[in-house]
PDB file of N, CA and C in Angstrom:
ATOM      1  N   UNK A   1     263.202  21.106 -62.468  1.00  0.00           N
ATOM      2  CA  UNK A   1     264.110  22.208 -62.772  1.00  0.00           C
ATOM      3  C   UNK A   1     265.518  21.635 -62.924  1.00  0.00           C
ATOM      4  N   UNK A   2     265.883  22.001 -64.018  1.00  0.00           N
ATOM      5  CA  UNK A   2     267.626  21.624 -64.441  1.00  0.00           C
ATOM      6  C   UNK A   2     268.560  21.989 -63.403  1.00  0.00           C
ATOM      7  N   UNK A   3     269.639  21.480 -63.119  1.00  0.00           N
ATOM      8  CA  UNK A   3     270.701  22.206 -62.285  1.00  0.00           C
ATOM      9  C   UNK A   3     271.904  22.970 -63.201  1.00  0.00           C
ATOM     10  N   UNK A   4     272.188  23.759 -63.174  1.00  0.00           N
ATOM     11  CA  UNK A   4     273.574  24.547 -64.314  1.00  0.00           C
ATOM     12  C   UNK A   4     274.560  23.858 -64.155  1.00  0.00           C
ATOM     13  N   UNK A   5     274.745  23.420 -66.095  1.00  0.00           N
ATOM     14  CA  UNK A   5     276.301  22.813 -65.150  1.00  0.00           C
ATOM     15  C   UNK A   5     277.109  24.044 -65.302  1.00  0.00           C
ATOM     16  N   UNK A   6     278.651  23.422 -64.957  1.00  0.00           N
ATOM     17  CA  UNK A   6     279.313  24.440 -64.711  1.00  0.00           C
ATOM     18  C   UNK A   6     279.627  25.027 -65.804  1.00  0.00           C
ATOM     19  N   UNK A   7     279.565  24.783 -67.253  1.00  0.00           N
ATOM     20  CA  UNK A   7     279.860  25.236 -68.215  1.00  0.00           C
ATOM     21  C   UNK A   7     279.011  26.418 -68.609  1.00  0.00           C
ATOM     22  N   UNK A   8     277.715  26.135 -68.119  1.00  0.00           N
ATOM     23  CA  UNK A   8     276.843  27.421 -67.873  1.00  0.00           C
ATOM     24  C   UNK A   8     276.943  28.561 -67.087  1.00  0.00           C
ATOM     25  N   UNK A   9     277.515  28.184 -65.717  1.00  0.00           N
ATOM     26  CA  UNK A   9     278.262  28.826 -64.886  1.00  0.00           C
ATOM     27  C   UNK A   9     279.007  29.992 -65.342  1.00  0.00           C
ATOM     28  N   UNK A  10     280.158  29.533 -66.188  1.00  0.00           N
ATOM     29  CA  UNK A  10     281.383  30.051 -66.336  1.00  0.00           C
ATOM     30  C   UNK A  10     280.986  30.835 -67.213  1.00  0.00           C
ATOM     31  N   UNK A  11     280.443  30.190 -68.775  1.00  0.00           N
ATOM     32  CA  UNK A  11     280.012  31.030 -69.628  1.00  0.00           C
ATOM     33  C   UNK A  11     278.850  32.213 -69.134  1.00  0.00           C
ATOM     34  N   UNK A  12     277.977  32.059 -68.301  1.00  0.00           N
ATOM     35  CA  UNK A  12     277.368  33.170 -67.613  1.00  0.00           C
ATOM     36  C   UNK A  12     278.245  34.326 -66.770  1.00  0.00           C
ATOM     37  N   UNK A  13     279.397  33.476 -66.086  1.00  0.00           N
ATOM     38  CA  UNK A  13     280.097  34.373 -65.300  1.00  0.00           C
ATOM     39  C   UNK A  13     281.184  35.321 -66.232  1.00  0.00           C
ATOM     40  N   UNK A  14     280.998  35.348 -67.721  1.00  0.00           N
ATOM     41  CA  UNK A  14     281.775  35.890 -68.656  1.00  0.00           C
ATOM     42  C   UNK A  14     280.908  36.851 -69.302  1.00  0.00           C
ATOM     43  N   UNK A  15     279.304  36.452 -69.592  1.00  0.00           N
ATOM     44  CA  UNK A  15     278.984  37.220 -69.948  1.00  0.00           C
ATOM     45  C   UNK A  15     278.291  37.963 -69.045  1.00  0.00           C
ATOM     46  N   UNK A  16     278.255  38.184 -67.618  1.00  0.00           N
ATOM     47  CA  UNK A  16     277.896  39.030 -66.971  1.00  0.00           C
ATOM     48  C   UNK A  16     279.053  40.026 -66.289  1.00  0.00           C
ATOM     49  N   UNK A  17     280.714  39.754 -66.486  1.00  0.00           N
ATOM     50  CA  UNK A  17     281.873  40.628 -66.642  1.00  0.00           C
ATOM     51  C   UNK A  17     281.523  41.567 -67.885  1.00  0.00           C
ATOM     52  N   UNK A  18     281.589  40.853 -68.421  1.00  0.00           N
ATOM     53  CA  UNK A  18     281.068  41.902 -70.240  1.00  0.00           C
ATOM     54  C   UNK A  18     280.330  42.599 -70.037  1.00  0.00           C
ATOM     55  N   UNK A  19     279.256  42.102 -69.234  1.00  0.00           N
ATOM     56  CA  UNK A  19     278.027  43.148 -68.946  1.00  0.00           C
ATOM     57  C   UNK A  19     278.049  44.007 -68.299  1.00  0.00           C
ATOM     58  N   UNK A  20     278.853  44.046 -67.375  1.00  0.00           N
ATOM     59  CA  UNK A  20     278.853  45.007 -65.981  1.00  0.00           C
ATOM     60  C   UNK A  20     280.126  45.984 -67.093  1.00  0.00           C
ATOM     61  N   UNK A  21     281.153  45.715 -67.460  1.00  0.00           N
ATOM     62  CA  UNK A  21     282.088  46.381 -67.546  1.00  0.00           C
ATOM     63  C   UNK A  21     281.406  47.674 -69.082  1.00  0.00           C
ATOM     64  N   UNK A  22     280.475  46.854 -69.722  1.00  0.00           N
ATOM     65  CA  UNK A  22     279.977  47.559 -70.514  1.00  0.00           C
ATOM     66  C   UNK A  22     279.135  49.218 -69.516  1.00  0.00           C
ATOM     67  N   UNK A  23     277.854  48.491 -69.134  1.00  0.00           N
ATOM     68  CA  UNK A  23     277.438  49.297 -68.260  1.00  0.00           C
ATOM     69  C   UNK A  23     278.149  50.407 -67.181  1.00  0.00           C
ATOM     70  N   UNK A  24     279.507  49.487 -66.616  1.00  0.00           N
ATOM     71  CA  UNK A  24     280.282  51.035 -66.260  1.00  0.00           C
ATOM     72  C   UNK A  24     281.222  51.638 -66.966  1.00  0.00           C
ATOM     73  N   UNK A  25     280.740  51.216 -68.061  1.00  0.00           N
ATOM     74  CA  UNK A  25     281.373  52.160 -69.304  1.00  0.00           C
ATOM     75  C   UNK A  25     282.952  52.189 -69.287  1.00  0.00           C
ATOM     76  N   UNK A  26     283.751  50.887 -68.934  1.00  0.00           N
ATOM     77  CA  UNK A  26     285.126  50.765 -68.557  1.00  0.00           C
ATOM     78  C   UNK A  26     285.664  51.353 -69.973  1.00  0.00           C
ATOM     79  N   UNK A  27     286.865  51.908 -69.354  1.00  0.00           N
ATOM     80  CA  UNK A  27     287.585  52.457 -70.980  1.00  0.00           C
ATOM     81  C   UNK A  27     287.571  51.903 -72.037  1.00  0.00           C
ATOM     82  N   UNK A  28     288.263  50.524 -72.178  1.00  0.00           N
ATOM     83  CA  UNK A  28     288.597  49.492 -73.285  1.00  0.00           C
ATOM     84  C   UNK A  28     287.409  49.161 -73.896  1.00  0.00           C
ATOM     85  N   UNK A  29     286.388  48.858 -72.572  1.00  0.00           N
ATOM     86  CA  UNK A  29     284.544  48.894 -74.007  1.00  0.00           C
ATOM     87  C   UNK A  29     283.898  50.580 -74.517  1.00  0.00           C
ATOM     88  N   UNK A  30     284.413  51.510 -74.060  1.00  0.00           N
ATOM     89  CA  UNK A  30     283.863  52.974 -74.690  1.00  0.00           C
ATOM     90  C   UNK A  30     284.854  52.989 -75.694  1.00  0.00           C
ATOM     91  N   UNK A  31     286.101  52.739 -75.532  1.00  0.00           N
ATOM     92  CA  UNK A  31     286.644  53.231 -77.053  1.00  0.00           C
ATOM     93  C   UNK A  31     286.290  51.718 -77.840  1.00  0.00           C
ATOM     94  N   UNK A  32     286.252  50.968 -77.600  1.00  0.00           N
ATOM     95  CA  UNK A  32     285.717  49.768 -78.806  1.00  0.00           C
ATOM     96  C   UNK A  32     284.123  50.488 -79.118  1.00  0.00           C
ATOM     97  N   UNK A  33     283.316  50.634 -78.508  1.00  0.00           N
ATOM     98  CA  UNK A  33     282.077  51.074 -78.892  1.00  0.00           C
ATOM     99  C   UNK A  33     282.550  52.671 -79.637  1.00  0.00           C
ATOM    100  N   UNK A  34     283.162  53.386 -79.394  1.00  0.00           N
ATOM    101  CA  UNK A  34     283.409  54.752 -80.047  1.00  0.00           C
ATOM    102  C   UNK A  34     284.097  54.433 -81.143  1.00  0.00           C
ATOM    103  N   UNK A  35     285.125  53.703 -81.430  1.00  0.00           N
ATOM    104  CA  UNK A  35     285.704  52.945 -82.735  1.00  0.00           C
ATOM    105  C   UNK A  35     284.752  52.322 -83.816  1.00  0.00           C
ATOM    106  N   UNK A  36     283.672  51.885 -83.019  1.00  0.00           N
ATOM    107  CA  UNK A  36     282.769  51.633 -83.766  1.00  0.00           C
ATOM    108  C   UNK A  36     281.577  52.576 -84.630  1.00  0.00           C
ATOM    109  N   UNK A  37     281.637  53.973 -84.430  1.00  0.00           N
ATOM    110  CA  UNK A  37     280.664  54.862 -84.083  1.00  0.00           C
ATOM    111  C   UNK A  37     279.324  54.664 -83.435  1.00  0.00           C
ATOM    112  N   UNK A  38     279.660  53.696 -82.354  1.00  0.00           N
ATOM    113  CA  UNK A  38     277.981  53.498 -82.069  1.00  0.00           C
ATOM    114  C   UNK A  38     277.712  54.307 -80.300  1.00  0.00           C
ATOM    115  N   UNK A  39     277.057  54.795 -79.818  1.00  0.00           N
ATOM    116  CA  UNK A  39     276.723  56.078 -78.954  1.00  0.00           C
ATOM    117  C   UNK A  39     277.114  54.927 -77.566  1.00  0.00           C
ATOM    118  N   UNK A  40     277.150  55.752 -76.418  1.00  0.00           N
ATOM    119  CA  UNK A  40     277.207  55.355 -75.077  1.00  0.00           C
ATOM    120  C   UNK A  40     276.202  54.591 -74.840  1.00  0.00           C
ATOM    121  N   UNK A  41     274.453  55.128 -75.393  1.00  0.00           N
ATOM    122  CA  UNK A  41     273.615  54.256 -75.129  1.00  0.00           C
ATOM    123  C   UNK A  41     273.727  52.652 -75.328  1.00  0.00           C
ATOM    124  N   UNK A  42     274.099  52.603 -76.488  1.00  0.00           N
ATOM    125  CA  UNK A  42     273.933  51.136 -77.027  1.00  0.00           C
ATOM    126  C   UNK A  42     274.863  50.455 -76.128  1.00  0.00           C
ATOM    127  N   UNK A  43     276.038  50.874 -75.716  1.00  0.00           N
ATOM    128  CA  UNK A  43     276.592  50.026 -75.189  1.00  0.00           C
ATOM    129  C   UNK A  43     276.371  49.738 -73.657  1.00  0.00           C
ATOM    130  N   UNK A  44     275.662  50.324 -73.191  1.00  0.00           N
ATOM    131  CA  UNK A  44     274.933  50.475 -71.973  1.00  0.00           C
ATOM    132  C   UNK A  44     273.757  49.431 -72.535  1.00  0.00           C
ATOM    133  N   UNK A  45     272.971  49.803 -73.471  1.00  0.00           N
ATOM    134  CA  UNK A  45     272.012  48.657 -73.687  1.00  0.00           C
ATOM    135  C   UNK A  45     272.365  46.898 -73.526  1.00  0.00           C
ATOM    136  N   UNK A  46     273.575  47.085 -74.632  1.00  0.00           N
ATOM    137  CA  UNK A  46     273.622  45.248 -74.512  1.00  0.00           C
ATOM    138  C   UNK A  46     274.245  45.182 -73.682  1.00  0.00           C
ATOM    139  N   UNK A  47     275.294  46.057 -72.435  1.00  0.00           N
ATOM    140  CA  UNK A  47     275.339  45.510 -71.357  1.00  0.00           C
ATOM    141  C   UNK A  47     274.595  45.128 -70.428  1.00  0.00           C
ATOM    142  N   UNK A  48     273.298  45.252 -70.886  1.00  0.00           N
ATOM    143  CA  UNK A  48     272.220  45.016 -69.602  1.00  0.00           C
ATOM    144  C   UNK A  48     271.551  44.039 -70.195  1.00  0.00           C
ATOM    145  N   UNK A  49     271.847  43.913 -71.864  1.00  0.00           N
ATOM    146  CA  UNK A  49     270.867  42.787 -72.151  1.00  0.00           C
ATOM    147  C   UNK A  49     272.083  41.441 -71.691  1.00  0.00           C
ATOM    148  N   UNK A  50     273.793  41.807 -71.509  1.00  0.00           N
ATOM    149  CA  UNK A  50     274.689  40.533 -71.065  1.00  0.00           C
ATOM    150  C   UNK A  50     274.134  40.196 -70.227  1.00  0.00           C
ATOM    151  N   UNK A  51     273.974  40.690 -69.236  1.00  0.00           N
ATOM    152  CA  UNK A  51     273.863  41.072 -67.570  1.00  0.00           C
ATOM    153  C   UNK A  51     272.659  40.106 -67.430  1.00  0.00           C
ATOM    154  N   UNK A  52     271.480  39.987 -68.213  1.00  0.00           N
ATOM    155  CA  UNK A  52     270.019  39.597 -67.593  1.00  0.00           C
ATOM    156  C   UNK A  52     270.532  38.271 -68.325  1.00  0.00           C
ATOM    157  N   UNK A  53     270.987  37.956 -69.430  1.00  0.00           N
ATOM    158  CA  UNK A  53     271.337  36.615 -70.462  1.00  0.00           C
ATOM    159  C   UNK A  53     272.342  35.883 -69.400  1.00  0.00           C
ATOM    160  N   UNK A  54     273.360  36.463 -68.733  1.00  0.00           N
ATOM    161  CA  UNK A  54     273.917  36.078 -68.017  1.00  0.00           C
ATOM    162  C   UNK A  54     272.786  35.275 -66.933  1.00  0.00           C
ATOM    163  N   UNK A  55     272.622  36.040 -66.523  1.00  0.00           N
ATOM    164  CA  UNK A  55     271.582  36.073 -65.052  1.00  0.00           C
ATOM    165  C   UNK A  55     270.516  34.631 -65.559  1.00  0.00           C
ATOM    166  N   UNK A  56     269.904  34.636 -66.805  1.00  0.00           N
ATOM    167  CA  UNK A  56     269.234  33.898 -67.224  1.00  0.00           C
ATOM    168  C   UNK A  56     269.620  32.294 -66.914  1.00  0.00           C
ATOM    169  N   UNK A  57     270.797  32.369 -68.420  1.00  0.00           N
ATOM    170  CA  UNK A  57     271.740  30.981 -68.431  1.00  0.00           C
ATOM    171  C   UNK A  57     272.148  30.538 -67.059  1.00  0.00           C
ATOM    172  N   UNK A  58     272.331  31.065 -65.967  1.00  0.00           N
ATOM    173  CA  UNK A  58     273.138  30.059 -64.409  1.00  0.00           C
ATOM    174  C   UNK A  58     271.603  29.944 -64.102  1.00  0.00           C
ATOM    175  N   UNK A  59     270.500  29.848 -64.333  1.00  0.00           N
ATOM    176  CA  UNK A  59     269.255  29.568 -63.912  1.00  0.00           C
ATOM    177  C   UNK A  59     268.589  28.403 -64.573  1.00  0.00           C
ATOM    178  N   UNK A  60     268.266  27.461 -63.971  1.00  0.00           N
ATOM    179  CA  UNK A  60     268.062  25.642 -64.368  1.00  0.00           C
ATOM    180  C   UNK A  60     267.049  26.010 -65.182  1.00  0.00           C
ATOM    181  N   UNK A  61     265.873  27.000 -65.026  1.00  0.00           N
ATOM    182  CA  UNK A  61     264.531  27.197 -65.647  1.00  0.00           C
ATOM    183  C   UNK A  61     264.942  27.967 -66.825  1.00  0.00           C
ATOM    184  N   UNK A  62     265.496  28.879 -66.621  1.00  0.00           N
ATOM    185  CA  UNK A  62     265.567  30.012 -67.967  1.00  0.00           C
ATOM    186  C   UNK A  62     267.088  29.938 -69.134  1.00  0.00           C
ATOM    187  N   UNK A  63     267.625  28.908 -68.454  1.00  0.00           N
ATOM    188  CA  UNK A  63     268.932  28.732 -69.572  1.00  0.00           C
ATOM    189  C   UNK A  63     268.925  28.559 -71.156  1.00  0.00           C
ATOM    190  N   UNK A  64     267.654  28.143 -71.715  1.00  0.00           N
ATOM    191  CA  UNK A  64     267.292  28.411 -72.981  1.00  0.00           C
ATOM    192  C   UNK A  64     266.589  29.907 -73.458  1.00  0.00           C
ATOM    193  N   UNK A  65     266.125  30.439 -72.978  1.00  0.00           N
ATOM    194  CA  UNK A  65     266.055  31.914 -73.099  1.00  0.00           C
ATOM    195  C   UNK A  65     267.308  32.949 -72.767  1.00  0.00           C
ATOM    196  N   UNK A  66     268.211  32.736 -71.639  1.00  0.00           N
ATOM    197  CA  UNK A  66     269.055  33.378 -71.795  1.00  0.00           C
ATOM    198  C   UNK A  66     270.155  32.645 -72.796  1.00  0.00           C
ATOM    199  N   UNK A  67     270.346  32.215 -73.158  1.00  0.00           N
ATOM    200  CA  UNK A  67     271.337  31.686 -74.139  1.00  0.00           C
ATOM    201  C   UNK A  67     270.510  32.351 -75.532  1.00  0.00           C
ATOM    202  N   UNK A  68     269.125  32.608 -75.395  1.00  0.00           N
ATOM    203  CA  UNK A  68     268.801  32.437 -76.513  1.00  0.00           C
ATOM    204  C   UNK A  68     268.875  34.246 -77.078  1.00  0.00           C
ATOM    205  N   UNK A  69     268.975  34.812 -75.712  1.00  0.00           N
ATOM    206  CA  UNK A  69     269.005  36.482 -75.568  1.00  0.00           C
ATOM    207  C   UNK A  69     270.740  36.727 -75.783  1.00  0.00           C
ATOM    208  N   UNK A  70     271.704  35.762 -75.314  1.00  0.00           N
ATOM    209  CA  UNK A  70     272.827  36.293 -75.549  1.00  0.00           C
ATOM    210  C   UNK A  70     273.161  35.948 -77.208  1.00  0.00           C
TER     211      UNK A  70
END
């Protein structure tokens, strides 16, 4: 099993901010997603698909699948 480097780290620890902030629907990502016309769902969706891609990439085993999901 690989160890993460830290570049995986960081870039995971960015896209799992993205993710969470999507999912609680923080202002600045509902009006970018409403600017966009695309619904609350979706952006709730790929915040959970950041969130698991995140979760993936800081993991020695799954860092090519989550990289490959983000």
């Amino acid at each position: 099993m690989s160890k993460p480097s830290a570049w995986h780290t960081l870039v995971g620890l960015g896209f799992g901010v993205a993710g969470a902030s999507k999912l609680l629907a923080v202002r600045p990502q509902a009006e970018l997603f409403e600017s966009w016309g695309w619904p609350k769902q979706s952006m709730q969706v790929i915040g959970a698909a950041d969130l698991v891609g995140a979760l993936l990439l800081v993991t020695g085993r799954t860092q090519k699948v989550g990289a490959a999901l983000l």
